[in-house]
N, C-alpha and C. Protein backbone atom coordinates (compact mmCIF):
# COMPACT_ATOMS: atom_id res chain seq x y z
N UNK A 1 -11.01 5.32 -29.70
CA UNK A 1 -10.20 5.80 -28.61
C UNK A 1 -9.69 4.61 -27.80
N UNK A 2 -8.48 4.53 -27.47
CA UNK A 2 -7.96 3.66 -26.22
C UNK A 2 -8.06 4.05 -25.00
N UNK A 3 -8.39 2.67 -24.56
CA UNK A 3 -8.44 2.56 -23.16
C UNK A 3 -6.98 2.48 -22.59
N UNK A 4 -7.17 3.32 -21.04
CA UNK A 4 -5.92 2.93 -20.62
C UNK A 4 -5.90 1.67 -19.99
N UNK A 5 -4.47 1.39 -20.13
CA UNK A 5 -4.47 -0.16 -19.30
C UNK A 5 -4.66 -0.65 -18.21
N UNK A 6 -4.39 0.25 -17.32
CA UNK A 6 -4.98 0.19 -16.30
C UNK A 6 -4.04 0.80 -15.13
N UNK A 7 -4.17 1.86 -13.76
CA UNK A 7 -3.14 2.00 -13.29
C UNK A 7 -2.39 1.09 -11.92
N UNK A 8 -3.71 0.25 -11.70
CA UNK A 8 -3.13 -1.10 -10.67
C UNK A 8 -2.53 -1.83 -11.39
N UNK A 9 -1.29 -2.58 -10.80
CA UNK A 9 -0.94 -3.57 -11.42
C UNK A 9 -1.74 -4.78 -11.36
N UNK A 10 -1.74 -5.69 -12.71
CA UNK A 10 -2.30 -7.25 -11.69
C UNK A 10 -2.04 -8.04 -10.99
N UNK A 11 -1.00 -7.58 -10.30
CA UNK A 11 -0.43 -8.27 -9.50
C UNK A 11 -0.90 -8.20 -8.16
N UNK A 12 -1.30 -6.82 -7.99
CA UNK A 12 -2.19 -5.93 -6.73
C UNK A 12 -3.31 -6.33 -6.62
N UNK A 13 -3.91 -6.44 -7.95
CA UNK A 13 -5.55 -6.81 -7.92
C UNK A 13 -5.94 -7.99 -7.39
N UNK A 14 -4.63 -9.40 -7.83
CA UNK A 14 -4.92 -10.33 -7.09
C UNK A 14 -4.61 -10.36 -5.71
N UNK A 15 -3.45 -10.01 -5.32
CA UNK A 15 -3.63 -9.76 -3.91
C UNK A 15 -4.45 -8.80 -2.83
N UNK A 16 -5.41 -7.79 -3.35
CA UNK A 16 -6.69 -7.04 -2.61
C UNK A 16 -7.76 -8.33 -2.69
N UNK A 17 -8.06 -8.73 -4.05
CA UNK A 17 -8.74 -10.25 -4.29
C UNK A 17 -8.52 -11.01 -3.08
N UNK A 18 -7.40 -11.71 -3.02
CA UNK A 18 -7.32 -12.41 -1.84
C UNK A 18 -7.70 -12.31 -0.12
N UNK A 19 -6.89 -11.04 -0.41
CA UNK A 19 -7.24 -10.18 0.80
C UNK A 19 -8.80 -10.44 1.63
N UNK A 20 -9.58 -10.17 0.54
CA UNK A 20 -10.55 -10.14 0.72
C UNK A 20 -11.77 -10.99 0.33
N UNK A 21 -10.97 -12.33 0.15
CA UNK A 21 -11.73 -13.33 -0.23
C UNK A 21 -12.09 -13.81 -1.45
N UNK A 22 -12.16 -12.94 -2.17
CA UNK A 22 -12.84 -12.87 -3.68
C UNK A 22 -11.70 -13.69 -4.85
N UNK A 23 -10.30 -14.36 -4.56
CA UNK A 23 -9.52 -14.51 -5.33
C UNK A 23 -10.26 -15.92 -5.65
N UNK A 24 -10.57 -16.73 -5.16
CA UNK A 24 -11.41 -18.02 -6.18
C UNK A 24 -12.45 -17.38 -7.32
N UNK A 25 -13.67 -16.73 -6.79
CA UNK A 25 -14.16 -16.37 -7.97
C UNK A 25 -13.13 -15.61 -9.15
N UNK A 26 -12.40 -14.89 -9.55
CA UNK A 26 -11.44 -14.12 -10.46
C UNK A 26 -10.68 -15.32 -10.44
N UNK A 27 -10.33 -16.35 -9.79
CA UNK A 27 -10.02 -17.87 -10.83
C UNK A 27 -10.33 -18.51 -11.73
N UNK A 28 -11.48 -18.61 -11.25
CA UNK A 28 -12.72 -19.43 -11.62
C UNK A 28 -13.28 -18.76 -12.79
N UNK A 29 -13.84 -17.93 -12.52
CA UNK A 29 -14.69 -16.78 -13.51
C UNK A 29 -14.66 -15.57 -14.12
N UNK A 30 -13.15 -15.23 -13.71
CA UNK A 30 -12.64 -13.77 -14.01
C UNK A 30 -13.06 -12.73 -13.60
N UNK A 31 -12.96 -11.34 -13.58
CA UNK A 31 -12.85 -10.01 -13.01
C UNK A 31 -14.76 -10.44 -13.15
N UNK A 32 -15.51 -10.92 -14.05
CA UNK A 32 -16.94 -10.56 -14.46
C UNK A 32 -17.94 -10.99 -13.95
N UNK A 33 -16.75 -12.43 -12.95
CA UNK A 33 -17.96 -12.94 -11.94
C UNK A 33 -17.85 -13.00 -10.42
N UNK A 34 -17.09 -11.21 -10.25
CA UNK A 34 -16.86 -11.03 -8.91
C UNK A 34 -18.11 -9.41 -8.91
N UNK A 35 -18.88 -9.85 -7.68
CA UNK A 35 -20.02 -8.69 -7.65
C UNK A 35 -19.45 -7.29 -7.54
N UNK A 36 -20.50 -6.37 -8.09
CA UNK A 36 -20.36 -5.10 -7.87
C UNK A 36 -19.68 -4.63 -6.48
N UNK A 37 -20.23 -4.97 -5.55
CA UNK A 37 -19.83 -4.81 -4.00
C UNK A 37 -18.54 -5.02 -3.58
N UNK A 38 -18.04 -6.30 -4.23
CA UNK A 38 -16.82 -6.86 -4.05
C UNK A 38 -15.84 -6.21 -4.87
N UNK A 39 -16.00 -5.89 -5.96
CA UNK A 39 -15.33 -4.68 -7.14
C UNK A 39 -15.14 -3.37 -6.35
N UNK A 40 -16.13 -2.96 -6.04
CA UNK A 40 -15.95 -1.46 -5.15
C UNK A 40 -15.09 -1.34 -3.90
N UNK A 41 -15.16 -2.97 -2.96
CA UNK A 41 -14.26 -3.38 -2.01
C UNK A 41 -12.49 -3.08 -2.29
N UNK A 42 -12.52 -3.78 -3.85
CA UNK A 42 -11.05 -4.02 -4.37
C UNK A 42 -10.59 -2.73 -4.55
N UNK A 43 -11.34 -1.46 -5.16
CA UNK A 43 -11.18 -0.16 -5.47
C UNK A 43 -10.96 0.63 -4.06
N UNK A 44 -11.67 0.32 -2.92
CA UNK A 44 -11.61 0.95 -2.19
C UNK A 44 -10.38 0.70 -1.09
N UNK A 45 -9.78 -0.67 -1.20
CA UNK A 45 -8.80 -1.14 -0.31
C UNK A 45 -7.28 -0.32 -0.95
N UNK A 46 -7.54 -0.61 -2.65
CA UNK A 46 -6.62 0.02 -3.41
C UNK A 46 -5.96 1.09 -2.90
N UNK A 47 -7.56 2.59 -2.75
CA UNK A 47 -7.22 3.47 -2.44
C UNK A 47 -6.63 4.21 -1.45
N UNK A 48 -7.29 2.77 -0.29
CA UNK A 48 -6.24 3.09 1.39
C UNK A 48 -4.72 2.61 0.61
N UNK A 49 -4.62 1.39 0.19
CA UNK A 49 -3.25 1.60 -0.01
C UNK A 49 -2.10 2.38 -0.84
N UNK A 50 -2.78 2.77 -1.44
CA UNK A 50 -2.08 4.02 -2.54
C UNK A 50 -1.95 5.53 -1.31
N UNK A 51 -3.29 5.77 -0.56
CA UNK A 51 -3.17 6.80 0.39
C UNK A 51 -1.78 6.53 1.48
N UNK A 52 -1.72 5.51 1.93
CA UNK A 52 -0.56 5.10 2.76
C UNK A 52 0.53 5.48 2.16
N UNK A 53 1.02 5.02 1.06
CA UNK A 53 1.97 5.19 0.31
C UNK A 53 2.24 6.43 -0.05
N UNK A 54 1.16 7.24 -0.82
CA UNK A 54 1.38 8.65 -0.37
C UNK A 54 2.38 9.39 0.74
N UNK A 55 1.71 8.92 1.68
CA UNK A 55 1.78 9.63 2.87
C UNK A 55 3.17 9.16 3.52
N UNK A 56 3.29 8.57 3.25
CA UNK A 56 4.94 7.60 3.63
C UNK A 56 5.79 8.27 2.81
N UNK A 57 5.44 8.71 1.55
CA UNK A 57 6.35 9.48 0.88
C UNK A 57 6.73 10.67 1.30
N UNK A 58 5.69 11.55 1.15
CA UNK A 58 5.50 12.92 2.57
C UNK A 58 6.35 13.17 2.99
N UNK A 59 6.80 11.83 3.90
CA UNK A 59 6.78 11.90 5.60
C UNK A 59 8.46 12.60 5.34
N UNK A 60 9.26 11.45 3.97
CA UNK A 60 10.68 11.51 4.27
C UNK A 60 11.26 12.75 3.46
């Protein structure tokens, strides 16, 4: 079975990364040597910003 590719772009991922500090390690060491905590951070910032966007859509 395939995996999907993914629905963030990587372009997003590095900038929540940054955002939030974590973009040297995912330089350095890739997606595998950024912690669980910090992974759930990136997922969770995602999801405020996808909710925004949502909701901005809504509006018009």
């Amino acid at each position: 079975m395939a995996r999907n590719k993914g629905l963030m772009s990587e372009q997003l991922k590095y900038e929540i990364a940054r955002e939030l500090g974590v973009d040297q390690i995912v330089a350095t060491e890739g997606w595998g040597g950024v912690s669980s905590r910090d992974c759930g951070r990136v997922v969770a910032q995602a999801i405020e910003i996808a909710e925004r966007s949502l909701a901005q859509q809504n509006m018009k």
